[in-house]
N, C-alpha and C. Protein backbone atom coordinates (compact mmCIF):
# COMPACT_ATOMS: atom_id res chain seq x y z
N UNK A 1 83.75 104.48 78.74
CA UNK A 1 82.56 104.44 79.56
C UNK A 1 82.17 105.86 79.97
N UNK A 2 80.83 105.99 80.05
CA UNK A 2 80.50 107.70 80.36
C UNK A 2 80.36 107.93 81.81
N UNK A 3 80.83 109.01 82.25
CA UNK A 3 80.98 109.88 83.65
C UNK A 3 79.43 110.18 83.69
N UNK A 4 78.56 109.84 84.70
CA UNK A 4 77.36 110.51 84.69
C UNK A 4 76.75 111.10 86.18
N UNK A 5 75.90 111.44 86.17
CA UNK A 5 75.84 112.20 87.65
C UNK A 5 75.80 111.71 88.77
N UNK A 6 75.68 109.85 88.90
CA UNK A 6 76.12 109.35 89.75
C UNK A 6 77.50 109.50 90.20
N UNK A 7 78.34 109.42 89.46
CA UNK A 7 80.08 109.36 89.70
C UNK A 7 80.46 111.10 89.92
N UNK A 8 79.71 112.16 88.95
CA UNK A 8 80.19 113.46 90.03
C UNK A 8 79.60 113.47 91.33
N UNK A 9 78.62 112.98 91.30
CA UNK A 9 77.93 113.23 92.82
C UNK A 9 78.83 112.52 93.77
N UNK A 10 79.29 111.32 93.67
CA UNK A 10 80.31 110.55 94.63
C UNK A 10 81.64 111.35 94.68
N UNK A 11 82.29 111.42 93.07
CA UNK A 11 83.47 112.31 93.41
C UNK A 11 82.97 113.90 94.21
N UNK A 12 82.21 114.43 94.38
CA UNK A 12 82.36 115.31 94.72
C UNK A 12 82.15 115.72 96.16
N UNK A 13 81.22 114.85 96.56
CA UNK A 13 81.12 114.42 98.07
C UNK A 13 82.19 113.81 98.65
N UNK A 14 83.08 112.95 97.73
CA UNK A 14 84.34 112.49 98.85
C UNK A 14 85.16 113.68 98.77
N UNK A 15 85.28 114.75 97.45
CA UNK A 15 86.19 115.77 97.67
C UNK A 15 85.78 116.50 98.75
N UNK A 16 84.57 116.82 98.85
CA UNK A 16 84.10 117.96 100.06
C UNK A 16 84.31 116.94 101.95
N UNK A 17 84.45 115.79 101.41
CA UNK A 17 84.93 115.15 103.16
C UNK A 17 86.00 115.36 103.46
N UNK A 18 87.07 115.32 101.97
CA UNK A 18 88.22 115.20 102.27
C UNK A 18 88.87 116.47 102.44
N UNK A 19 88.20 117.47 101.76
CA UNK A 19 88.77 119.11 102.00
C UNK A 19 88.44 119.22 103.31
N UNK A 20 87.29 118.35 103.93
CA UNK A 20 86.85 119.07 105.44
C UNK A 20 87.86 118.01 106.25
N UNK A 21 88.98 117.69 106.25
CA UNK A 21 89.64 117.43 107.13
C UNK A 21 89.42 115.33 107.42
N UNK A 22 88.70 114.68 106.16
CA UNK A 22 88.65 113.40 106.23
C UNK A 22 89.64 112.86 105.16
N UNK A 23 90.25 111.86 106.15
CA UNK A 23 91.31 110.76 105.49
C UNK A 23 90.62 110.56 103.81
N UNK A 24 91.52 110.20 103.24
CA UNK A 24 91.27 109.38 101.43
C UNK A 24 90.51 108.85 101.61
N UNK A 25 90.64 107.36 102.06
CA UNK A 25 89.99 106.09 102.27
C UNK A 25 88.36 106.49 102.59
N UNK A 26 88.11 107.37 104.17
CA UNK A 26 86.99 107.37 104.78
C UNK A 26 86.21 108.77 103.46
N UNK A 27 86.52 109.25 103.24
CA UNK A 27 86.26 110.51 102.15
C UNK A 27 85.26 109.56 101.02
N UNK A 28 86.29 108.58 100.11
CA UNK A 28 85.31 108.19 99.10
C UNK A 28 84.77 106.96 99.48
N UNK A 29 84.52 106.78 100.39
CA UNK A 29 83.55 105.97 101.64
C UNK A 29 82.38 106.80 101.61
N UNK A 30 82.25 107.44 101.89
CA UNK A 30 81.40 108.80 101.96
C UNK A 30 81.29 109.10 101.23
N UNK A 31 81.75 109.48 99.99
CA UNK A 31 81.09 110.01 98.68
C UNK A 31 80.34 109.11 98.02
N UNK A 32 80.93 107.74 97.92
CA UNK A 32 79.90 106.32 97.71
C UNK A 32 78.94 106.69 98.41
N UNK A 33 79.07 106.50 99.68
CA UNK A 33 77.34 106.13 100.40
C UNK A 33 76.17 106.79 100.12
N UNK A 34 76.92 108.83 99.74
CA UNK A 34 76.18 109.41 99.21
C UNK A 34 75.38 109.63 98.21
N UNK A 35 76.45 109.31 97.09
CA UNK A 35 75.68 108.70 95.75
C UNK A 35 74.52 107.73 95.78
N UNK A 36 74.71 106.93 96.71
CA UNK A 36 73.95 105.79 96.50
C UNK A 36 72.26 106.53 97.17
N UNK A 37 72.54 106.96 98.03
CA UNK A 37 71.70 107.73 98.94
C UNK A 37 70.79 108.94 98.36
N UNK A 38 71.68 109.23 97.34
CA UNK A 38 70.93 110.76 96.68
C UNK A 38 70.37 109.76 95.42
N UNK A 39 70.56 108.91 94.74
CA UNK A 39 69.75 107.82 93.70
C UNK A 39 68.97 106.99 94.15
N UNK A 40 68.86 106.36 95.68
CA UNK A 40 67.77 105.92 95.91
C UNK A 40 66.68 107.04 96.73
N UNK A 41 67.23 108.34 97.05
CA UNK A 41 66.24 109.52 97.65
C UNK A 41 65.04 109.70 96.29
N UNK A 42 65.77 109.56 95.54
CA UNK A 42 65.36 110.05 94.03
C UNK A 42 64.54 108.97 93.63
N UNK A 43 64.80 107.76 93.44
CA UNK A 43 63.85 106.49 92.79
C UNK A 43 62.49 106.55 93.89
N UNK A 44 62.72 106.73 95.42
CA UNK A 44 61.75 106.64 96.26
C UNK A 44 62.77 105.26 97.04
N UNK A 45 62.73 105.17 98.24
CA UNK A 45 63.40 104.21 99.20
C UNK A 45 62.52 103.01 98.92
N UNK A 46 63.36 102.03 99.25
CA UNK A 46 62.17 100.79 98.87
C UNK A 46 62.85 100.11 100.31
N UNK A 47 62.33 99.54 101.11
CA UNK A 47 62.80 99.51 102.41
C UNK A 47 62.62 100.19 103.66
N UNK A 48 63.27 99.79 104.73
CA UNK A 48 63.02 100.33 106.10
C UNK A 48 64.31 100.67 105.91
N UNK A 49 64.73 102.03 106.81
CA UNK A 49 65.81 102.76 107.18
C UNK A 49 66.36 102.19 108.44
N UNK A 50 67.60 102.22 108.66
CA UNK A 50 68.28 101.60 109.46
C UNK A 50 68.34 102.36 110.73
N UNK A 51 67.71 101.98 112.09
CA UNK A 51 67.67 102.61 113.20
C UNK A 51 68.60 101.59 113.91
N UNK A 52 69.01 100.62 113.71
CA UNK A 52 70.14 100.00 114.97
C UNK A 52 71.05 98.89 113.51
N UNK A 53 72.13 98.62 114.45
CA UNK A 53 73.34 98.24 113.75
C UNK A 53 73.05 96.73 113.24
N UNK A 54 73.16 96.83 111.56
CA UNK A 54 72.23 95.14 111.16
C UNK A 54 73.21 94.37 111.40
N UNK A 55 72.44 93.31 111.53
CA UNK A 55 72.61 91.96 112.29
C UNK A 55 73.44 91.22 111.36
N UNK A 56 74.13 92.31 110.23
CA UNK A 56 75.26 91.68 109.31
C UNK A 56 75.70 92.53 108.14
N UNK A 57 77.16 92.77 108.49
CA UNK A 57 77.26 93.33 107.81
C UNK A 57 78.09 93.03 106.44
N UNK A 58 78.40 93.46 105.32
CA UNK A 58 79.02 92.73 103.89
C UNK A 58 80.04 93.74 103.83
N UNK A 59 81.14 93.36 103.41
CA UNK A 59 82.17 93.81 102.88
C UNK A 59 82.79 93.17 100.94
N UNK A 60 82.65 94.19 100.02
CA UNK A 60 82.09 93.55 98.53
C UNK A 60 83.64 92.60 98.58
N UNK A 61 84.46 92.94 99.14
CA UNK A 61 85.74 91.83 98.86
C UNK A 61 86.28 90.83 99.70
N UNK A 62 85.28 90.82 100.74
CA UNK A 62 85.92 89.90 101.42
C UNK A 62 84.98 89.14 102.46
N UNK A 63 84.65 88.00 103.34
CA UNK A 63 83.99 87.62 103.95
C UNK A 63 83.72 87.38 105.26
N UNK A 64 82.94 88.15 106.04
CA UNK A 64 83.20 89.08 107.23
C UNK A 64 82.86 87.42 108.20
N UNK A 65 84.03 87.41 109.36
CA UNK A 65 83.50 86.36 110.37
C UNK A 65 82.78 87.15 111.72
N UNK A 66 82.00 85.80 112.37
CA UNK A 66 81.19 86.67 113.49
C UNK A 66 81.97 87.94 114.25
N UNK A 67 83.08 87.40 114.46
CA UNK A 67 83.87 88.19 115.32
C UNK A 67 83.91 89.46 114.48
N UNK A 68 84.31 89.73 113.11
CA UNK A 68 84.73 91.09 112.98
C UNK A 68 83.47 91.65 112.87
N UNK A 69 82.27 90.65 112.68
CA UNK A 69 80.72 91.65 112.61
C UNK A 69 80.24 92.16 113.60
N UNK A 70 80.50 91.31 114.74
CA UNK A 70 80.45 92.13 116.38
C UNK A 70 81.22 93.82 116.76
N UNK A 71 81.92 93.36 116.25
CA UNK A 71 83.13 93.98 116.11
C UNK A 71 82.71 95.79 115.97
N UNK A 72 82.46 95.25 114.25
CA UNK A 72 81.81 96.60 113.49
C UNK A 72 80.11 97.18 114.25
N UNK A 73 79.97 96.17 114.69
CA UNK A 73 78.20 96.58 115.31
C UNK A 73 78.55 97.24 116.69
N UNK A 74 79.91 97.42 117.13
CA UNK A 74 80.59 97.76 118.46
C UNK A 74 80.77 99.10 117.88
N UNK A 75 80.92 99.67 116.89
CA UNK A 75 81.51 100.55 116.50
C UNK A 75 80.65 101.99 115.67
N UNK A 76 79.41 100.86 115.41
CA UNK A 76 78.21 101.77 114.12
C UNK A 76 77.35 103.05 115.21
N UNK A 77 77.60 103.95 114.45
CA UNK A 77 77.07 105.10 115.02
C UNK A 77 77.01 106.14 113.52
N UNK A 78 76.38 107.08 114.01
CA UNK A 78 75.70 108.01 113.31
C UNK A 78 76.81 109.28 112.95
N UNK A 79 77.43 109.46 112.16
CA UNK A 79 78.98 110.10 111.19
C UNK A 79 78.30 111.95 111.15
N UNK A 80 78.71 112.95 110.98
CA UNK A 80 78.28 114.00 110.07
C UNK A 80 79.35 114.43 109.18
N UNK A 81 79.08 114.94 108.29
CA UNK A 81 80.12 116.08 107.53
C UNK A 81 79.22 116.98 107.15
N UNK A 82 79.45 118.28 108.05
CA UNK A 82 78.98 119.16 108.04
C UNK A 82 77.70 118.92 108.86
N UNK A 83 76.53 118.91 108.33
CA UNK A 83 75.10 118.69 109.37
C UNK A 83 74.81 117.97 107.85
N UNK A 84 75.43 116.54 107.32
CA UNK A 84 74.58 115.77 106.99
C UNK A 84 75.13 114.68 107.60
N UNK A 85 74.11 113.91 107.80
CA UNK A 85 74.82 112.73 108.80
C UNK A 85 74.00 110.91 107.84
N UNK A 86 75.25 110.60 107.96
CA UNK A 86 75.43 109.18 107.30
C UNK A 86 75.87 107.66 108.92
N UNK A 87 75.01 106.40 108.20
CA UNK A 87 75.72 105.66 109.54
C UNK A 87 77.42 105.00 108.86
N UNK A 88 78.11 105.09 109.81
CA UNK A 88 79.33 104.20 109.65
C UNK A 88 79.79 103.16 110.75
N UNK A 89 81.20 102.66 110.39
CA UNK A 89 81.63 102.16 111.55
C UNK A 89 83.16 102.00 111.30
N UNK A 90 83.56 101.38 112.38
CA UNK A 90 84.84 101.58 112.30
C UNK A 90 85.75 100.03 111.73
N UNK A 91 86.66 100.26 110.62
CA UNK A 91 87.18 98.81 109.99
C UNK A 91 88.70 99.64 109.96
N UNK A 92 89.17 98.36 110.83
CA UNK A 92 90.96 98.45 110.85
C UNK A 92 91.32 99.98 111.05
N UNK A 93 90.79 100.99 112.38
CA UNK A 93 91.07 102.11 112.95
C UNK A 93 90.60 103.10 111.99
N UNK A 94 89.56 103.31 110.58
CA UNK A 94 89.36 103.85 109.81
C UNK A 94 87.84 103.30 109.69
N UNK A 95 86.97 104.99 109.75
CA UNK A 95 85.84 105.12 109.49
C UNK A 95 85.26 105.00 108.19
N UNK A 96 84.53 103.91 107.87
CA UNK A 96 83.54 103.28 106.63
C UNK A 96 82.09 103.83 106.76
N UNK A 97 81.77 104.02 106.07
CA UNK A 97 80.01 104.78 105.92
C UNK A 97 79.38 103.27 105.30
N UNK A 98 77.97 103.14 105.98
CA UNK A 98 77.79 102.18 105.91
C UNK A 98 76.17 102.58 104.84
N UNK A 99 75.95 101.61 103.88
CA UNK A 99 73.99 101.94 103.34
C UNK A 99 73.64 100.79 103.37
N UNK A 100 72.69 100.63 104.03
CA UNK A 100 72.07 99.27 104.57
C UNK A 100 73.06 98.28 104.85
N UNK A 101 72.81 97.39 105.03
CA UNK A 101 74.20 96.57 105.06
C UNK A 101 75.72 96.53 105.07
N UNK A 102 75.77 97.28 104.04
CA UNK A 102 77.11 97.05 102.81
C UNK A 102 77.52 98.42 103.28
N UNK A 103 78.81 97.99 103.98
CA UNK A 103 80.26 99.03 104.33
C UNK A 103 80.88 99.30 103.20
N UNK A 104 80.87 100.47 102.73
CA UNK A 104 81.33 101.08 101.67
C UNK A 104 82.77 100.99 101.07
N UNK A 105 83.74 100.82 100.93
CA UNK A 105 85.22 101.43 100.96
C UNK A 105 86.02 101.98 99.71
N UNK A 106 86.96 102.56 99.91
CA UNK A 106 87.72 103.16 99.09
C UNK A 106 88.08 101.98 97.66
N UNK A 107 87.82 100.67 97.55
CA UNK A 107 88.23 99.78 96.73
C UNK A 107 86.49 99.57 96.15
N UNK A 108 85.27 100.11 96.47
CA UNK A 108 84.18 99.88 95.98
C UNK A 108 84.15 101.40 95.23
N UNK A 109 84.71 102.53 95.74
CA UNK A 109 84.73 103.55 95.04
C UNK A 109 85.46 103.39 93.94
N UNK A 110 86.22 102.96 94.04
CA UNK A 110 87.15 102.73 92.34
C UNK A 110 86.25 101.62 91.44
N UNK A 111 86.06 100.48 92.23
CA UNK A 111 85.25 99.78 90.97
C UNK A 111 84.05 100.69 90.39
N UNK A 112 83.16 101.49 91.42
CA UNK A 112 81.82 101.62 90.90
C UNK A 112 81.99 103.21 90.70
N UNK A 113 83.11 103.90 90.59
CA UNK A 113 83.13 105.69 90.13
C UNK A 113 84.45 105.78 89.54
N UNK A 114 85.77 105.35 90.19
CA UNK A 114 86.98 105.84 89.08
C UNK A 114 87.07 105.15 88.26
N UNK A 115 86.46 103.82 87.88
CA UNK A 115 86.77 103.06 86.59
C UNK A 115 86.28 103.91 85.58
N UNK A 116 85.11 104.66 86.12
CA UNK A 116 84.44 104.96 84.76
C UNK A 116 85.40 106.95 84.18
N UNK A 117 86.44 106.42 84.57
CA UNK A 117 87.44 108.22 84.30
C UNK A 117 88.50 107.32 83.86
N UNK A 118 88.60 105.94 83.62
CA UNK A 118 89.38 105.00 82.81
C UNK A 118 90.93 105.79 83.40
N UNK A 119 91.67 106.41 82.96
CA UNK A 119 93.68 106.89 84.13
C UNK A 119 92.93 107.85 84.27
N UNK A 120 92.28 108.58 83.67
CA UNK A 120 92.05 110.27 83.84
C UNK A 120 91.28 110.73 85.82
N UNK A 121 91.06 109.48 86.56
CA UNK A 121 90.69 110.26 87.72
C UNK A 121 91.63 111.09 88.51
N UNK A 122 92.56 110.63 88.29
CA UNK A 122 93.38 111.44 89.64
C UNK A 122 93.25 113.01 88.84
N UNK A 123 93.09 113.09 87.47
CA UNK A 123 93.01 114.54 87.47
C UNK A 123 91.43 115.16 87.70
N UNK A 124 90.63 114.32 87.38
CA UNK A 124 89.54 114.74 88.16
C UNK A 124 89.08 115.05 89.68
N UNK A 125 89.60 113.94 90.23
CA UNK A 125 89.51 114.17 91.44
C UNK A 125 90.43 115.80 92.22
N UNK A 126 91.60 116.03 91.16
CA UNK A 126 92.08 117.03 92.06
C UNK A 126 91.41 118.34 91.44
N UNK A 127 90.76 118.11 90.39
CA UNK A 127 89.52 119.54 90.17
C UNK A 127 88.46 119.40 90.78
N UNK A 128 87.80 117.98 91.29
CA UNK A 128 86.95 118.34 92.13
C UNK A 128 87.62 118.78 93.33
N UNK A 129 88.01 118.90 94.20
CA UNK A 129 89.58 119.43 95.35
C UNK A 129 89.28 120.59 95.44
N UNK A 130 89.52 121.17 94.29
CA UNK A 130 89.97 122.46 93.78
C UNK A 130 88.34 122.92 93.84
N UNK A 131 87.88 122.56 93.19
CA UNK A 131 86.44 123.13 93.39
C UNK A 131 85.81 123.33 94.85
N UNK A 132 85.90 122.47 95.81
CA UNK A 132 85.54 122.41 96.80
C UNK A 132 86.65 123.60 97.38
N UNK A 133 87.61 123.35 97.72
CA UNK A 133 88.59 124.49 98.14
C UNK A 133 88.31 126.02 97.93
N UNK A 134 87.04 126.02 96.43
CA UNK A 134 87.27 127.31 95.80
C UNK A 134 85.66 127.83 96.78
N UNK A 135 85.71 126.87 97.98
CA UNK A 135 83.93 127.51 98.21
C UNK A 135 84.49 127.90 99.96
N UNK A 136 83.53 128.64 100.31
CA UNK A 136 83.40 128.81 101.70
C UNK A 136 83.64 127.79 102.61
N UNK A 137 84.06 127.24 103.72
CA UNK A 137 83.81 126.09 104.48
C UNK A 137 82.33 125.94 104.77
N UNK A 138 81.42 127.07 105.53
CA UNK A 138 80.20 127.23 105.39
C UNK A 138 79.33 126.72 104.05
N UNK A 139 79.68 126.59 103.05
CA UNK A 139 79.16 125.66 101.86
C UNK A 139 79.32 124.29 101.98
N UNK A 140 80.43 124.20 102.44
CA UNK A 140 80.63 122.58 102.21
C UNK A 140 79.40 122.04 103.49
N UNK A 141 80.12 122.71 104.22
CA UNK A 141 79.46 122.20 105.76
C UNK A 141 77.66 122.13 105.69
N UNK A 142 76.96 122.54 104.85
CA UNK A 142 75.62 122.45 104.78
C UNK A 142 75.82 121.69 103.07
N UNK A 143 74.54 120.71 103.67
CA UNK A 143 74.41 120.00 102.60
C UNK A 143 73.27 120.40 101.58
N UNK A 144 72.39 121.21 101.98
CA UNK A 144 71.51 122.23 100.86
C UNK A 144 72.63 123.08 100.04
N UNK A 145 73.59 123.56 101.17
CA UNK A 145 74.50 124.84 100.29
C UNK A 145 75.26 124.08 99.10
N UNK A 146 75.68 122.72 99.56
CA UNK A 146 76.41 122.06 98.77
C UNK A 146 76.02 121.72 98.06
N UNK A 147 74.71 120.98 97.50
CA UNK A 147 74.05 120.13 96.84
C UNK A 147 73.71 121.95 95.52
N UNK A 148 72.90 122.52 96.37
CA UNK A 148 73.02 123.76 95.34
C UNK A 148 73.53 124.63 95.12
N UNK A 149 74.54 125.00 95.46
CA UNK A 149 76.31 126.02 95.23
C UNK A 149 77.10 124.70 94.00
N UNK A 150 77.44 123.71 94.63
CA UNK A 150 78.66 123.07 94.30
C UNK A 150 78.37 121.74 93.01
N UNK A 151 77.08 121.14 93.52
CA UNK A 151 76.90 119.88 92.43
C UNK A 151 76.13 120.21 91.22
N UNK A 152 74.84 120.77 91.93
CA UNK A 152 73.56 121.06 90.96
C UNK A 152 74.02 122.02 89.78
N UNK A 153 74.63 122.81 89.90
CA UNK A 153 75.30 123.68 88.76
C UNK A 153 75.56 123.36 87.79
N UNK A 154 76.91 122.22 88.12
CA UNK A 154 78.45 122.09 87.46
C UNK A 154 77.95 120.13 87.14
N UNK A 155 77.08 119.74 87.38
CA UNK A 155 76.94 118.18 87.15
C UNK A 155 76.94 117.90 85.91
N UNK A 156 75.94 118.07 85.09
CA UNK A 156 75.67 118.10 83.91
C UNK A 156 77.71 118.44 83.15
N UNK A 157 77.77 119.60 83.26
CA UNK A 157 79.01 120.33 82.61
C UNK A 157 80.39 119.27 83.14
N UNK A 158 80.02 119.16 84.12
CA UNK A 158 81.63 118.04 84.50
C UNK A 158 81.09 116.60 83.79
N UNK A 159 80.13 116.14 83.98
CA UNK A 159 79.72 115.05 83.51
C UNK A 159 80.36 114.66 82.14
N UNK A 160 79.84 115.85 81.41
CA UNK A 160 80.70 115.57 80.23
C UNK A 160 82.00 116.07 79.81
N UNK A 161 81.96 116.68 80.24
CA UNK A 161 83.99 117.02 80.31
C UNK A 161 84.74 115.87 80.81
N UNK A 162 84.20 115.14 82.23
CA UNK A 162 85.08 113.70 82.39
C UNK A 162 84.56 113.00 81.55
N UNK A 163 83.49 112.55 81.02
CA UNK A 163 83.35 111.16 80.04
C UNK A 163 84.48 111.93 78.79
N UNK A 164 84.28 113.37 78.30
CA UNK A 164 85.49 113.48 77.00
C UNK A 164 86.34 113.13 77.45
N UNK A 165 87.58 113.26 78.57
CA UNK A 165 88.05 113.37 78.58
C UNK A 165 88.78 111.33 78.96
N UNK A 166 87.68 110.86 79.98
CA UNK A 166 87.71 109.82 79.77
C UNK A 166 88.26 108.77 79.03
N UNK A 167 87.97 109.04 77.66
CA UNK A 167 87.82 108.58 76.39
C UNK A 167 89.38 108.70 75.63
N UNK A 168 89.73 109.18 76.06
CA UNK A 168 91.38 109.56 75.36
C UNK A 168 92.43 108.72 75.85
């Protein structure tokens, strides 16, 4: 399956959460939401943007009761990494980034970005690491610097280096 600029854009946003001092889990939480966020910035939004905590929220594996949806709507507030700011909330003492509805998690990042690096992610993921590591904190921390220092460059070129490599 091919690596395409959806899946660097996610891996590379959870690497830059997670170099800035965010847990695994909440990291490609965040690199999901982003992806999803920088592909629908791009198609044009089709929808209203979320100004208060919806009245329900989905989790892709499992089926949320009133109580834990109260719960999470107790918890949804407005996240940054760096000065870009995403909504999340809080599931089992660990921060989830939330896009419309649907709470993101570390088990939606593997179905919908490491499947497609077939074993080869963990070595991707620790060159994206490494890449992020290799920049200023001041880069990561702005999301213009990041988007054009760190992704816009190297997307295309990693893109296809993980689908080759993918493939083996």
């Amino acid at each position: 399956m091919a690596v395409g600029r959806f899946q660097v854009m996610a891996t590379l946003q959870a690497a830059r959460a997670y170099v800035l001092g965010m847990s695994i889990e909440s990291s490609k939480s965040f690199g999901l939401n982003r992806a999803i966020f920088y592909a629908a910035a791009k198609r044009g939004f089709k929808g209203k943007g979320v100004a208060k905590p919806p009245k329900q929220f989905s989790l892709a594996e499992k089926k949320l009761t009133d109580k834990e949806i109260k719960k999470m709507q107790k918890t949804f507030t407005m996240s940054t990494v760096g000065d870009e700011a995403a909504y999340s909330v809080e599931v089992n003492g660990k921060k989830l980034f939330v896009i419309g509805s649907e709470v993101k998690t570390a088990d939606d990042f593997a179905r919908q970005i490491e499947r497609r690096f077939g074993k080869h992610f963990s070595k991707a993921w620790k060159e994206a690491v490494k890449i992020c590591k290799d920049y200023d904190k001041g880069v990561l921390l702005s999301q213009r610097y990041f988007y054009e220092t760190i992704y816009k460059p190297r997307r295309d070129e990693l893109a296809k280096k993980w689908t080759e490599e993918s493939k083996t």
